[in-house]
PDB file of N, CA and C in Angstrom:
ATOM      1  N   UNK A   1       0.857  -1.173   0.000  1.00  0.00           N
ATOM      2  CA  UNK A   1       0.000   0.000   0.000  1.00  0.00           C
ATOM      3  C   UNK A   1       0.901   1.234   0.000  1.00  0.00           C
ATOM      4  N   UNK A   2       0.775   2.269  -0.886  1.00  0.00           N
ATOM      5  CA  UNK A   2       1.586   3.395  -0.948  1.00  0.00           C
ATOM      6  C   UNK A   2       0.984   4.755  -0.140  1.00  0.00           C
ATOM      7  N   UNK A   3       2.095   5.178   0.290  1.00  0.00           N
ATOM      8  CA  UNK A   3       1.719   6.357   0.819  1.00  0.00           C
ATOM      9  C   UNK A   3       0.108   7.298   0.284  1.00  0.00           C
ATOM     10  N   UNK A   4       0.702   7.175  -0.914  1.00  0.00           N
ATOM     11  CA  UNK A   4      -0.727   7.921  -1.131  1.00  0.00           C
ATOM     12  C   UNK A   4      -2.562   6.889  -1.306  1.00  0.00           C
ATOM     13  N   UNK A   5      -1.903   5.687  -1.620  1.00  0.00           N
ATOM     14  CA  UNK A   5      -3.251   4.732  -0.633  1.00  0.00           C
ATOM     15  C   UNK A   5      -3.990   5.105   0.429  1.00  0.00           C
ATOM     16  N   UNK A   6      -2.680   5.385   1.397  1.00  0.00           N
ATOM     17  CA  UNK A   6      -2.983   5.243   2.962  1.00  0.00           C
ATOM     18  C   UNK A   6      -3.570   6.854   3.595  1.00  0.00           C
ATOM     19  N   UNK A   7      -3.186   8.081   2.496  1.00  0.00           N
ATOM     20  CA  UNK A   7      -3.851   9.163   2.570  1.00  0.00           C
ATOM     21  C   UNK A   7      -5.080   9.273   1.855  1.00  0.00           C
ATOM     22  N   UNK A   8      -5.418   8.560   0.798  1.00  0.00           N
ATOM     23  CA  UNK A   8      -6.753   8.885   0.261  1.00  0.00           C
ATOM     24  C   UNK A   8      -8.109   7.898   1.431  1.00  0.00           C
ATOM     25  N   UNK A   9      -7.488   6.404   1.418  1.00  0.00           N
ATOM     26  CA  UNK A   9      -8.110   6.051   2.552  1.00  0.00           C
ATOM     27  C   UNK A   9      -8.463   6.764   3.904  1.00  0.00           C
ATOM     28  N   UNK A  10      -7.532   7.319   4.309  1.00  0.00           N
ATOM     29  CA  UNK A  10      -7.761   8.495   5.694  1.00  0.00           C
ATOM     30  C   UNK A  10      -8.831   9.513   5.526  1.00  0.00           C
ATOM     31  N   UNK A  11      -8.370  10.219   4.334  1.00  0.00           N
ATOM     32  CA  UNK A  11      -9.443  11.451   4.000  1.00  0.00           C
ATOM     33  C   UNK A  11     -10.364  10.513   3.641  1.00  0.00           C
ATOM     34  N   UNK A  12     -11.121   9.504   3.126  1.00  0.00           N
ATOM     35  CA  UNK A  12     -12.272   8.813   3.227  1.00  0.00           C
ATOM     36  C   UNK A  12     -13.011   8.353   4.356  1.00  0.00           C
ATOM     37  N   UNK A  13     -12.082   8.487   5.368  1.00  0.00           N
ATOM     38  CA  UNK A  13     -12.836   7.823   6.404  1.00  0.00           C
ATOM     39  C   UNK A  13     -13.085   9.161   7.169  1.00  0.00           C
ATOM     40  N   UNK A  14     -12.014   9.837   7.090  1.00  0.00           N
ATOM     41  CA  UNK A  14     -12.318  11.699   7.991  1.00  0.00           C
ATOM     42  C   UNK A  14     -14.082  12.157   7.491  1.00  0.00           C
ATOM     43  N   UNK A  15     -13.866  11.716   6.093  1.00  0.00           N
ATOM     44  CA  UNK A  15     -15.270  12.303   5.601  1.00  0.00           C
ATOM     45  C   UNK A  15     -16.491  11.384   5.950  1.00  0.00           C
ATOM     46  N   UNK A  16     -16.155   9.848   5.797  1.00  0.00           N
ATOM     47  CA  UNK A  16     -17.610   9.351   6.269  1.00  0.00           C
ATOM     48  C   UNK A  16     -17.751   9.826   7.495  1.00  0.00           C
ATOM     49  N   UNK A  17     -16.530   9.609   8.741  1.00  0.00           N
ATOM     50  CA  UNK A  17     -17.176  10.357   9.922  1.00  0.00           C
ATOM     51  C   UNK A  17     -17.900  11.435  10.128  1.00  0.00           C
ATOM     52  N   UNK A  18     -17.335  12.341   9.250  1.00  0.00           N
ATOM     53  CA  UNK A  18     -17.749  13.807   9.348  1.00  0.00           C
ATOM     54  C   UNK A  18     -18.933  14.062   8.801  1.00  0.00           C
ATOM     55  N   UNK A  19     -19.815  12.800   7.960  1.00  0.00           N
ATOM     56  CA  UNK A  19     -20.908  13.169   7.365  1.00  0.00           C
ATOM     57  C   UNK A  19     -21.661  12.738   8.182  1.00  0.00           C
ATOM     58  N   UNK A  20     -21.529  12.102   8.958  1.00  0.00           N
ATOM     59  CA  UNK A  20     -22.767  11.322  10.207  1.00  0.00           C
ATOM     60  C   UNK A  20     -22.260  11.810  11.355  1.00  0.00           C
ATOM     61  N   UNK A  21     -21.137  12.817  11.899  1.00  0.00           N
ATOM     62  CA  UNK A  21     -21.305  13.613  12.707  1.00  0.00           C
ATOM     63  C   UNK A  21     -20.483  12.273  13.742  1.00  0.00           C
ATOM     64  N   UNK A  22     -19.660  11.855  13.665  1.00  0.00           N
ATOM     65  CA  UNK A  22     -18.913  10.762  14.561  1.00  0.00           C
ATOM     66  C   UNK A  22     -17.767  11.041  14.938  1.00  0.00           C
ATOM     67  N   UNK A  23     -17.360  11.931  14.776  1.00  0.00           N
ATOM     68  CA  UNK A  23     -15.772  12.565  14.885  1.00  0.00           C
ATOM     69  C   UNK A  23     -16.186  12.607  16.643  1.00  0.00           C
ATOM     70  N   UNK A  24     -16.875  12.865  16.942  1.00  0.00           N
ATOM     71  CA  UNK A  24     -17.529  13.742  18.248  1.00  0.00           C
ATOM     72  C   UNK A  24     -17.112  12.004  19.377  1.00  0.00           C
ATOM     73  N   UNK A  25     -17.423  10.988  18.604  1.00  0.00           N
ATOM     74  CA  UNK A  25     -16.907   9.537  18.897  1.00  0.00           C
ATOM     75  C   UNK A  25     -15.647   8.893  18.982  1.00  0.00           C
ATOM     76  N   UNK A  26     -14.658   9.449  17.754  1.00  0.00           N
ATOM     77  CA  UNK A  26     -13.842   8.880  17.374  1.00  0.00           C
ATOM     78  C   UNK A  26     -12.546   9.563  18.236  1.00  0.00           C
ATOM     79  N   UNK A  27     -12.063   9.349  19.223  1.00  0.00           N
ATOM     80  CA  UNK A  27     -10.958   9.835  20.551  1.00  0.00           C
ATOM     81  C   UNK A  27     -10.333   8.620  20.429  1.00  0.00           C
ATOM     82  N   UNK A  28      -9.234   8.638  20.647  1.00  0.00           N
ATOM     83  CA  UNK A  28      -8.256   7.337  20.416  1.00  0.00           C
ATOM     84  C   UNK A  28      -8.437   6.050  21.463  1.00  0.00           C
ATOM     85  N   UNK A  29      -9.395   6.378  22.300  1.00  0.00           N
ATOM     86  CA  UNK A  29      -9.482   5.313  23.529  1.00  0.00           C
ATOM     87  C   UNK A  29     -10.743   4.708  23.046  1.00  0.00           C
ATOM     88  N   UNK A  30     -11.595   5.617  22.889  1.00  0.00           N
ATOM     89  CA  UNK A  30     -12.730   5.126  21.423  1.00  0.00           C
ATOM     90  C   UNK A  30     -12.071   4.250  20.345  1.00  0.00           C
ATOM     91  N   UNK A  31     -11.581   4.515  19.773  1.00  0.00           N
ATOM     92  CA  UNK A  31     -11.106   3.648  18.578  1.00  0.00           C
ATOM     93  C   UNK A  31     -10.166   2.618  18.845  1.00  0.00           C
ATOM     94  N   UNK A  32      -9.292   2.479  19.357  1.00  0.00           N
ATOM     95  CA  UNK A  32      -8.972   1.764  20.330  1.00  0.00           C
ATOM     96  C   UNK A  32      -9.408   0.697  20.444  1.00  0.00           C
ATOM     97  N   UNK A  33     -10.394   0.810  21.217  1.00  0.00           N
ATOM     98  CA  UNK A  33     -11.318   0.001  22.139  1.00  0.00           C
ATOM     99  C   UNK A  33     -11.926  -1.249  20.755  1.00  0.00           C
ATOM    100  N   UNK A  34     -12.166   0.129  19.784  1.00  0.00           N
ATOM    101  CA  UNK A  34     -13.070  -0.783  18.431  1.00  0.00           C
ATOM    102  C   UNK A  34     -12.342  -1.462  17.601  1.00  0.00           C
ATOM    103  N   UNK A  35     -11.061  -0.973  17.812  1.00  0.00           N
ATOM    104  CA  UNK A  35      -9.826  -2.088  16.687  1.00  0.00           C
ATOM    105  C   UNK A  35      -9.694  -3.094  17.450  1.00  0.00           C
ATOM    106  N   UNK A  36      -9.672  -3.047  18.789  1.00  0.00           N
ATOM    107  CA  UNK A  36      -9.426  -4.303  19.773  1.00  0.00           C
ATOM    108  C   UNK A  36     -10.775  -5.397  19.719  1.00  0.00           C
ATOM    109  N   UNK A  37     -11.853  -4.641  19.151  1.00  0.00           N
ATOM    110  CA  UNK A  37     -12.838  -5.638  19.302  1.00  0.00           C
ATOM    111  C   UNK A  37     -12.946  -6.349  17.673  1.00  0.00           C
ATOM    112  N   UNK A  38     -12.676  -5.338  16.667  1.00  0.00           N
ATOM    113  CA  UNK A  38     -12.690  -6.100  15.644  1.00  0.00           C
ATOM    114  C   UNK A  38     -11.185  -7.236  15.236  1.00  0.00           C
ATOM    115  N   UNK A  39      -9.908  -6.829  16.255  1.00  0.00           N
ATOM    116  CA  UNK A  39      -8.845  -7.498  16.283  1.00  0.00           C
ATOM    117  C   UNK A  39      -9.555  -9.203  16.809  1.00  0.00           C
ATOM    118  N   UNK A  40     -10.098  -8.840  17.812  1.00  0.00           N
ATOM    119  CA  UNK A  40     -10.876  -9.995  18.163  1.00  0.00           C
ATOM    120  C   UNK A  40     -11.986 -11.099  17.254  1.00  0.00           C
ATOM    121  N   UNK A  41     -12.919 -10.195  16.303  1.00  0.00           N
ATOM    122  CA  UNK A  41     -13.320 -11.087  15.508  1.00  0.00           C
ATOM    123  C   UNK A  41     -12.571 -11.802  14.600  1.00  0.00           C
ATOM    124  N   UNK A  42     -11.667 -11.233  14.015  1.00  0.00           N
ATOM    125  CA  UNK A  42     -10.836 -11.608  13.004  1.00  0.00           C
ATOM    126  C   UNK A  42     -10.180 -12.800  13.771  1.00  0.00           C
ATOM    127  N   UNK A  43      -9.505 -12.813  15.126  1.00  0.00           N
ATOM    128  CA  UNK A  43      -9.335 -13.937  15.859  1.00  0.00           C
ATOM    129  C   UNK A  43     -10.146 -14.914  15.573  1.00  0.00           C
ATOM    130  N   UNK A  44     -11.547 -15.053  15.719  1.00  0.00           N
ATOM    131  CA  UNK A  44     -12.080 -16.173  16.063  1.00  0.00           C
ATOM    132  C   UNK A  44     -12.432 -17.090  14.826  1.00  0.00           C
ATOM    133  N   UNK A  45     -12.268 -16.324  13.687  1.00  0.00           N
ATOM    134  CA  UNK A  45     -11.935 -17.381  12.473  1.00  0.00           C
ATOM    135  C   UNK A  45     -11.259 -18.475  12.275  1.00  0.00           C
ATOM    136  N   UNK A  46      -9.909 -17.840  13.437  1.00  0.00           N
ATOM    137  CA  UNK A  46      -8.489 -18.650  13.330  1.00  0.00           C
ATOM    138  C   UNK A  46      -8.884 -19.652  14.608  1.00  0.00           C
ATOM    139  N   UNK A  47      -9.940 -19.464  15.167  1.00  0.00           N
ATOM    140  CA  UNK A  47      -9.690 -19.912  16.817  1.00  0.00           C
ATOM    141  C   UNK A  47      -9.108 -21.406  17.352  1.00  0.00           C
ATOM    142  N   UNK A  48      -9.892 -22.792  16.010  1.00  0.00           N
ATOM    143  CA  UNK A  48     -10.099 -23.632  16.950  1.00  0.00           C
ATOM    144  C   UNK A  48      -9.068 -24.077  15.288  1.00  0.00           C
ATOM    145  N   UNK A  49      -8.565 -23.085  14.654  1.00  0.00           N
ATOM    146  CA  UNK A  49      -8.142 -23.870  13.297  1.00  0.00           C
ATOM    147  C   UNK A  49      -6.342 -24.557  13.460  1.00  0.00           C
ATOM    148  N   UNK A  50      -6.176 -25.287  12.832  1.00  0.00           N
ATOM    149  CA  UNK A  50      -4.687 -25.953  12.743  1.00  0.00           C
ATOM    150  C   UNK A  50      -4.137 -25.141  12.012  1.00  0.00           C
ATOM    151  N   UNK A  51      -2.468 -24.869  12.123  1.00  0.00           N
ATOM    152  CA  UNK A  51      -2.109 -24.245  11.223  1.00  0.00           C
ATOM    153  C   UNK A  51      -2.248 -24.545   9.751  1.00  0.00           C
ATOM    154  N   UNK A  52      -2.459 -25.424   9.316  1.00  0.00           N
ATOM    155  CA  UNK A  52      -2.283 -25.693   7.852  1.00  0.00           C
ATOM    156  C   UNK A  52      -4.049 -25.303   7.263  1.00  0.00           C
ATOM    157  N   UNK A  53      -5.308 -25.593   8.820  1.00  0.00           N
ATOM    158  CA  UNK A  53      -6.346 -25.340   8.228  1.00  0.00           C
ATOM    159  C   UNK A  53      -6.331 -23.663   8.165  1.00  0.00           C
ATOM    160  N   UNK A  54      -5.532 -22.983   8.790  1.00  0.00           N
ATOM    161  CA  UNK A  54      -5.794 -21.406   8.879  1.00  0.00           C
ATOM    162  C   UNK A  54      -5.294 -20.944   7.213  1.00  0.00           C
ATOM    163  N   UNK A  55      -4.025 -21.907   6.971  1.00  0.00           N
ATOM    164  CA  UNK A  55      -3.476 -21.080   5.488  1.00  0.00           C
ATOM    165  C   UNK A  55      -4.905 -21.514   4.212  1.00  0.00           C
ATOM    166  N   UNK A  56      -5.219 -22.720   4.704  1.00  0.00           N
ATOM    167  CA  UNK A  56      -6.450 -22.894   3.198  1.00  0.00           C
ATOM    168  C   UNK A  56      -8.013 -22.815   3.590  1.00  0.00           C
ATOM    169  N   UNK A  57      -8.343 -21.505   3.901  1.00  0.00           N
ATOM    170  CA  UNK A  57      -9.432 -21.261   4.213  1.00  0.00           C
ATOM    171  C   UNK A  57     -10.495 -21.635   3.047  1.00  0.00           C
ATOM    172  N   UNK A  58     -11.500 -21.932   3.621  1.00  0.00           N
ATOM    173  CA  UNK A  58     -12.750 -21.948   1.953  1.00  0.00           C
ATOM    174  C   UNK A  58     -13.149 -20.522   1.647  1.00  0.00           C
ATOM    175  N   UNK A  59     -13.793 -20.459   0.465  1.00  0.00           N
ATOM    176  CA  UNK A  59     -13.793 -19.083  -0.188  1.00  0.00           C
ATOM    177  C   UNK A  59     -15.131 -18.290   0.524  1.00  0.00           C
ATOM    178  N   UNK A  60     -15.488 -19.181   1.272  1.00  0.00           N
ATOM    179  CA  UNK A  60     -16.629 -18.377   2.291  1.00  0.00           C
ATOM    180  C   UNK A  60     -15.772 -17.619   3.173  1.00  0.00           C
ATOM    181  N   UNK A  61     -15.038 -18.603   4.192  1.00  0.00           N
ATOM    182  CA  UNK A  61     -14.564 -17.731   5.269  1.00  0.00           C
ATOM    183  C   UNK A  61     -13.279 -16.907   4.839  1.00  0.00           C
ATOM    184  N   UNK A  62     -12.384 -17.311   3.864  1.00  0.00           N
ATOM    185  CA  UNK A  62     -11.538 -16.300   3.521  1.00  0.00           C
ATOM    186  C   UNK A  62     -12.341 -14.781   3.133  1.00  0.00           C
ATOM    187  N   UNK A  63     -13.446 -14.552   2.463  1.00  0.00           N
ATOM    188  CA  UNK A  63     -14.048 -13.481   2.731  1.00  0.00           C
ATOM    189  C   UNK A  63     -14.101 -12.697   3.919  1.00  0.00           C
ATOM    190  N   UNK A  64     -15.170 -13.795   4.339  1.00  0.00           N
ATOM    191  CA  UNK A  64     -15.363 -13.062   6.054  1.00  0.00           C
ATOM    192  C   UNK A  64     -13.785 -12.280   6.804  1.00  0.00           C
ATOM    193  N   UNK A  65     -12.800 -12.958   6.237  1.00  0.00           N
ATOM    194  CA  UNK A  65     -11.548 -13.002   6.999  1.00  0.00           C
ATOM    195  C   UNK A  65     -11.175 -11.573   6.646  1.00  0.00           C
ATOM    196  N   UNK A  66     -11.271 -11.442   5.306  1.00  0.00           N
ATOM    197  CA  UNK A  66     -10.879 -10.484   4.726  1.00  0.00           C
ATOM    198  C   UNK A  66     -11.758  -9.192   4.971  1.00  0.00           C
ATOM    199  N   UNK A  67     -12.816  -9.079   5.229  1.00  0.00           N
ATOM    200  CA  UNK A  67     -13.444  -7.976   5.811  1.00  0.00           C
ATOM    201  C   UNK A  67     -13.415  -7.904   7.029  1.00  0.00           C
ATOM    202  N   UNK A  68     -12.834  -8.982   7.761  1.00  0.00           N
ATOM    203  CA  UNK A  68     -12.185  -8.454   9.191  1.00  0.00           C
ATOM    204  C   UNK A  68     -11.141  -7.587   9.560  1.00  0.00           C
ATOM    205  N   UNK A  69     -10.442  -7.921   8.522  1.00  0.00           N
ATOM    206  CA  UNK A  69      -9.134  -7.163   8.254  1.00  0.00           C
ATOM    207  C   UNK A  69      -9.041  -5.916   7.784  1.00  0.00           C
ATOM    208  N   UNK A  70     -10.357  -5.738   6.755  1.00  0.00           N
ATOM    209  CA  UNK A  70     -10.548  -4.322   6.900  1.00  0.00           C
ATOM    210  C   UNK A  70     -11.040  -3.300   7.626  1.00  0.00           C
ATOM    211  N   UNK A  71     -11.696  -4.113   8.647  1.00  0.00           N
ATOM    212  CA  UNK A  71     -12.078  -3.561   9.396  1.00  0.00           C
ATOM    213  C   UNK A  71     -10.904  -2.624  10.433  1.00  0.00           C
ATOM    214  N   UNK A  72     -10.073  -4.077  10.952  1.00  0.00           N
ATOM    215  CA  UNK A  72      -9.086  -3.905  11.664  1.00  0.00           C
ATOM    216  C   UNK A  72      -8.436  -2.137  11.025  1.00  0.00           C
ATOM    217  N   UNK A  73      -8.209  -2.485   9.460  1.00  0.00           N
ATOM    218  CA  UNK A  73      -7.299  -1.457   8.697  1.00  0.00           C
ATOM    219  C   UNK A  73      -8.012  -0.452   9.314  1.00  0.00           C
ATOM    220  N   UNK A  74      -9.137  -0.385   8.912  1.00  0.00           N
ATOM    221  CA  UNK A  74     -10.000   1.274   8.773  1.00  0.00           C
ATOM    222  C   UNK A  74      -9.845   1.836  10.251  1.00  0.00           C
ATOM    223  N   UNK A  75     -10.176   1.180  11.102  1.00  0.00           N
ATOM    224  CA  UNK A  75     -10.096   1.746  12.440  1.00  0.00           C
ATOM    225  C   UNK A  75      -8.905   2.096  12.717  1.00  0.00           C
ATOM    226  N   UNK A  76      -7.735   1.422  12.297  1.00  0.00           N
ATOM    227  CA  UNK A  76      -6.260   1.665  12.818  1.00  0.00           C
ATOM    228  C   UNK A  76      -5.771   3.031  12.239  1.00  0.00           C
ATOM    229  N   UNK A  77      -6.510   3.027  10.804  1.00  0.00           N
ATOM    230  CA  UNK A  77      -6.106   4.236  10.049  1.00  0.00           C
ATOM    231  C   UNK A  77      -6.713   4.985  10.552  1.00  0.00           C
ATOM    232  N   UNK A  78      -8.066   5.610  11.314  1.00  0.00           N
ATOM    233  CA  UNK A  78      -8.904   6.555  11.832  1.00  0.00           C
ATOM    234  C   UNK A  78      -7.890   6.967  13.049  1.00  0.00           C
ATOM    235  N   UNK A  79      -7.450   6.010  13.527  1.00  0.00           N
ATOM    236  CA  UNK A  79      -7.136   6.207  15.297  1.00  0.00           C
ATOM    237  C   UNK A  79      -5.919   6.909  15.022  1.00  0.00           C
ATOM    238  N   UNK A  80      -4.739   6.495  13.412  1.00  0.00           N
ATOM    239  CA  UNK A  80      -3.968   7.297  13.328  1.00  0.00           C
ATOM    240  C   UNK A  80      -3.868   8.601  13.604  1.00  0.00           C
ATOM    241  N   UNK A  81      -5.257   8.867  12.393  1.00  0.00           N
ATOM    242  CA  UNK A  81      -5.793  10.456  12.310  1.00  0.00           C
ATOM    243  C   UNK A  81      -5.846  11.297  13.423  1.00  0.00           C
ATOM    244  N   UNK A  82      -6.478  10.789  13.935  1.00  0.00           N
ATOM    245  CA  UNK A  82      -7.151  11.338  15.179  1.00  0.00           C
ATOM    246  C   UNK A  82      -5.830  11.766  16.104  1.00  0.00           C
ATOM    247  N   UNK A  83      -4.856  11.054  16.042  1.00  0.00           N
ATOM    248  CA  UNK A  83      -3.430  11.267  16.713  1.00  0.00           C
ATOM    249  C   UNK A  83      -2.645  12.032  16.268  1.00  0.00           C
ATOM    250  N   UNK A  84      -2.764  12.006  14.338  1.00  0.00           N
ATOM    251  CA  UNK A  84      -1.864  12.871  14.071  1.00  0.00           C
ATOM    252  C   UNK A  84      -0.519  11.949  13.283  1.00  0.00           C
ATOM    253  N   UNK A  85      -0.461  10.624  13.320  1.00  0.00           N
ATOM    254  CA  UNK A  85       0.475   9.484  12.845  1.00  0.00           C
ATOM    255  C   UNK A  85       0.941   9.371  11.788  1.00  0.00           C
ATOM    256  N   UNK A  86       1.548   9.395  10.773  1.00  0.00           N
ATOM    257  CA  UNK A  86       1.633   8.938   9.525  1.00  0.00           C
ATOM    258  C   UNK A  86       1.843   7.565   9.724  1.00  0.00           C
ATOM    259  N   UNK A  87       1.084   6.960   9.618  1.00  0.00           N
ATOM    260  CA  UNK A  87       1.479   5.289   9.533  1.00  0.00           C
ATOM    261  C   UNK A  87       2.504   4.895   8.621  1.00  0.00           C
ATOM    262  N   UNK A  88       2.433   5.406   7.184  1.00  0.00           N
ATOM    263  CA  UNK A  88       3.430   4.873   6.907  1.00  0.00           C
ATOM    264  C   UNK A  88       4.971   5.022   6.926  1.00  0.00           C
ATOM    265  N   UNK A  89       4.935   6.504   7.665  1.00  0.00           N
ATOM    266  CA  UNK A  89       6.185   6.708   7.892  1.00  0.00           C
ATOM    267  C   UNK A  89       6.619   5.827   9.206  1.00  0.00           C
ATOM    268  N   UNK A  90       5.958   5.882  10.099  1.00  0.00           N
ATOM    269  CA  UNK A  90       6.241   4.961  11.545  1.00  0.00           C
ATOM    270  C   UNK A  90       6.259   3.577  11.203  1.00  0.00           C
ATOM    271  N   UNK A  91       5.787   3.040  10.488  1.00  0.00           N
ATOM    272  CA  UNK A  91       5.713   1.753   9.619  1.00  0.00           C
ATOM    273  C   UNK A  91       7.292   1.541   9.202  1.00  0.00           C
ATOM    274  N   UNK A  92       7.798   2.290   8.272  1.00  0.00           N
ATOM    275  CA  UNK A  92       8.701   1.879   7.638  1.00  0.00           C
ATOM    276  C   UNK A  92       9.855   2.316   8.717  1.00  0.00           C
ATOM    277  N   UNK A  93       9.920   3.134   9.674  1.00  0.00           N
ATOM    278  CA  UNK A  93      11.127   3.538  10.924  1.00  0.00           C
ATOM    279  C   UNK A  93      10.630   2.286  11.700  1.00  0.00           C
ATOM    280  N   UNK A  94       9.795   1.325  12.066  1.00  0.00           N
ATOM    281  CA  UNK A  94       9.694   0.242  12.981  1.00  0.00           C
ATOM    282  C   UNK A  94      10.043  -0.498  12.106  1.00  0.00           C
ATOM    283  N   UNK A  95      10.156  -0.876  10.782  1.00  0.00           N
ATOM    284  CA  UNK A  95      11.041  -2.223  10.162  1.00  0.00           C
ATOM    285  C   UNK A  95      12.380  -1.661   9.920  1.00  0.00           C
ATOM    286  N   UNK A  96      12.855  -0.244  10.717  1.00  0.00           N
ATOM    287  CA  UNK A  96      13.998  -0.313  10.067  1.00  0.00           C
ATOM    288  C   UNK A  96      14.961  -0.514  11.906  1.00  0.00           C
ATOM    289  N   UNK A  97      13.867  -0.581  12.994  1.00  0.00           N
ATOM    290  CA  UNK A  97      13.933  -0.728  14.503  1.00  0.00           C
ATOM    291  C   UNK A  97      14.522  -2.333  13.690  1.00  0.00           C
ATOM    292  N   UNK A  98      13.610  -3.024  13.711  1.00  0.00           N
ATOM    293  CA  UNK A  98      13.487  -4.599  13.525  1.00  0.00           C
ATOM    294  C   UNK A  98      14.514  -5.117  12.873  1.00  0.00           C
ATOM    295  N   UNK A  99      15.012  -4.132  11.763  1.00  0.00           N
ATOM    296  CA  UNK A  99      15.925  -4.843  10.783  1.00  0.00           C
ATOM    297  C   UNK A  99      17.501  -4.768  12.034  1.00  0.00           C
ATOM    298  N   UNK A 100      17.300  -3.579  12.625  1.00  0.00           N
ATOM    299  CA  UNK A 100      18.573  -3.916  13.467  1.00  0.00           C
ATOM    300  C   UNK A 100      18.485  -4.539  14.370  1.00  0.00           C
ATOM    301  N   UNK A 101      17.399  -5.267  15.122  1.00  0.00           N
ATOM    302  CA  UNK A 101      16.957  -5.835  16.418  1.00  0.00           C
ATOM    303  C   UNK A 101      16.723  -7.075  15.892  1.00  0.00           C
ATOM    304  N   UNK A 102      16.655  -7.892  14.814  1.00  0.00           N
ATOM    305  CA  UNK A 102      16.772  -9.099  14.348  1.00  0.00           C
ATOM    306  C   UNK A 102      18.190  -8.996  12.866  1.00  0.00           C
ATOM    307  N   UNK A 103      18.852  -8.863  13.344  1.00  0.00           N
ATOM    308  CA  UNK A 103      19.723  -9.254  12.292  1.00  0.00           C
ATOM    309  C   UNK A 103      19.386 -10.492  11.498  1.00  0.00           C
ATOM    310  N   UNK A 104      19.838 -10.603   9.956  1.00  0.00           N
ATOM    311  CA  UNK A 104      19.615 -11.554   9.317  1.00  0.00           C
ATOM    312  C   UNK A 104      20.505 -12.929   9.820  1.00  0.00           C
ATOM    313  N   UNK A 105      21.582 -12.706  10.039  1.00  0.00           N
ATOM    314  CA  UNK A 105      22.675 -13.683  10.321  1.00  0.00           C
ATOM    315  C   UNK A 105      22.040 -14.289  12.272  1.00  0.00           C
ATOM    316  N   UNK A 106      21.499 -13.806  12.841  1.00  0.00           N
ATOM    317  CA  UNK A 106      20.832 -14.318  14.132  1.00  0.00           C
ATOM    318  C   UNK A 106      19.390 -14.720  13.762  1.00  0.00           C
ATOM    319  N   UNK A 107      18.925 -14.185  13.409  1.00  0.00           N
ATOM    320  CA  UNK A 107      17.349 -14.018  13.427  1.00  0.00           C
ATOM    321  C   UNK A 107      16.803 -15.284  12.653  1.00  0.00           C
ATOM    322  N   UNK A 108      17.337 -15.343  11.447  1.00  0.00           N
ATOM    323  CA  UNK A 108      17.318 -16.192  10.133  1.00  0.00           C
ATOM    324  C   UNK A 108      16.867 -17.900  10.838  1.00  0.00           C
ATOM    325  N   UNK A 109      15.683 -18.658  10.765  1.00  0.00           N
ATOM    326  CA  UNK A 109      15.109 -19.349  10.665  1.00  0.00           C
ATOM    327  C   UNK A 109      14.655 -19.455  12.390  1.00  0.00           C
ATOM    328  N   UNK A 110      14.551 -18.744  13.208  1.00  0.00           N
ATOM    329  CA  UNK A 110      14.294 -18.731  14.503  1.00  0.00           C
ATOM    330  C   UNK A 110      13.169 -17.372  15.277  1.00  0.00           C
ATOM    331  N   UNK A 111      12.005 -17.793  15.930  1.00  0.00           N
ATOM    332  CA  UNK A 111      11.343 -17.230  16.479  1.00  0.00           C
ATOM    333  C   UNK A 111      11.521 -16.514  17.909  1.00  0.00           C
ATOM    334  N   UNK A 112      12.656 -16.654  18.205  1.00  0.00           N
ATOM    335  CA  UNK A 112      13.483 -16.215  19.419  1.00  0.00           C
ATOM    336  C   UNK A 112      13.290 -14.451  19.162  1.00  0.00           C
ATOM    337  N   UNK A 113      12.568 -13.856  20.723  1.00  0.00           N
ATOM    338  CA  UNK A 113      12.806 -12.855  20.476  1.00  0.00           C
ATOM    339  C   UNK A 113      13.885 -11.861  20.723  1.00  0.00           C
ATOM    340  N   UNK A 114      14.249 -10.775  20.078  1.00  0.00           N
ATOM    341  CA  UNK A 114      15.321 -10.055  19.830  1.00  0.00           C
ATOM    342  C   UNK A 114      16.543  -9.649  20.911  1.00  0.00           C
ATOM    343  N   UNK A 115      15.873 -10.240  21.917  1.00  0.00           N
ATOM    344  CA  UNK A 115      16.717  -9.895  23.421  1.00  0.00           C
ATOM    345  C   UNK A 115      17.189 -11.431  24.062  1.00  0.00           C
ATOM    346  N   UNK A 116      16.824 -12.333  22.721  1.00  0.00           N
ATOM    347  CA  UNK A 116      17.619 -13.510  23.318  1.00  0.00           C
ATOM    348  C   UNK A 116      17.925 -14.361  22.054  1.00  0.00           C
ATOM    349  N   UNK A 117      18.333 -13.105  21.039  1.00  0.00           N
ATOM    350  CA  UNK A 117      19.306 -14.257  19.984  1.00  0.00           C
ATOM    351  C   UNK A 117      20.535 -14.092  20.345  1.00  0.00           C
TER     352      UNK A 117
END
């Protein structure tokens, strides 16, 4: 997703809020609260699944899955707003945290986290 994705999406969502008068809602402990609950549905797709059943979903629930996820997106991108964030700039400075906090030569085929490779 490119920078300018992630700004036309924003100003889309500034405006649906702003046309139904929800801004007055949308405070980061508010939104928050609603990415954590839709973080949660998107969970329960995966809940009781094996790993190999989570990668080949049927084309029913890979849907569902997938509008969980947007959900997740839209709210995360609102809560940005509302803060002031560029996601994708903080995005790309936290993989560049990661790239030095997992080196390739440690990191490379191991789930060990970064304070005990």
């Amino acid at each position: 997703m490119s920078d300018d994705s992630l700004i036309r999406l924003r100003d889309a969502l500034r405006a649906f809020a702003e046309e139904r008068d929800w801004a007055q809602f949308h405070n980061p402990k508010n939104l928050a609260m609603a990415l954590t609950g839709e973080v949660g549905e998107l969970v329960e797709h995966f809940q009781w699944l094996s790993a190999e059943q989570s990668a080949a979903l049927d084309p029913a629930t890979r849907r569902e899955v997938a509008l969980e996820m947007a959900d997740v997106l839209l709210y995360l991108v609102r809560m940005a707003d509302t803060l002031g964030i560029d996601l994708a700039e903080v995005a790309g400075a936290k993989l560049a945290i990661n790239a030095e906090r997992y080196p390739v030569e440690r990191a490379r085929g191991t789930s060990k986290k970064y304070d005990r490779l």
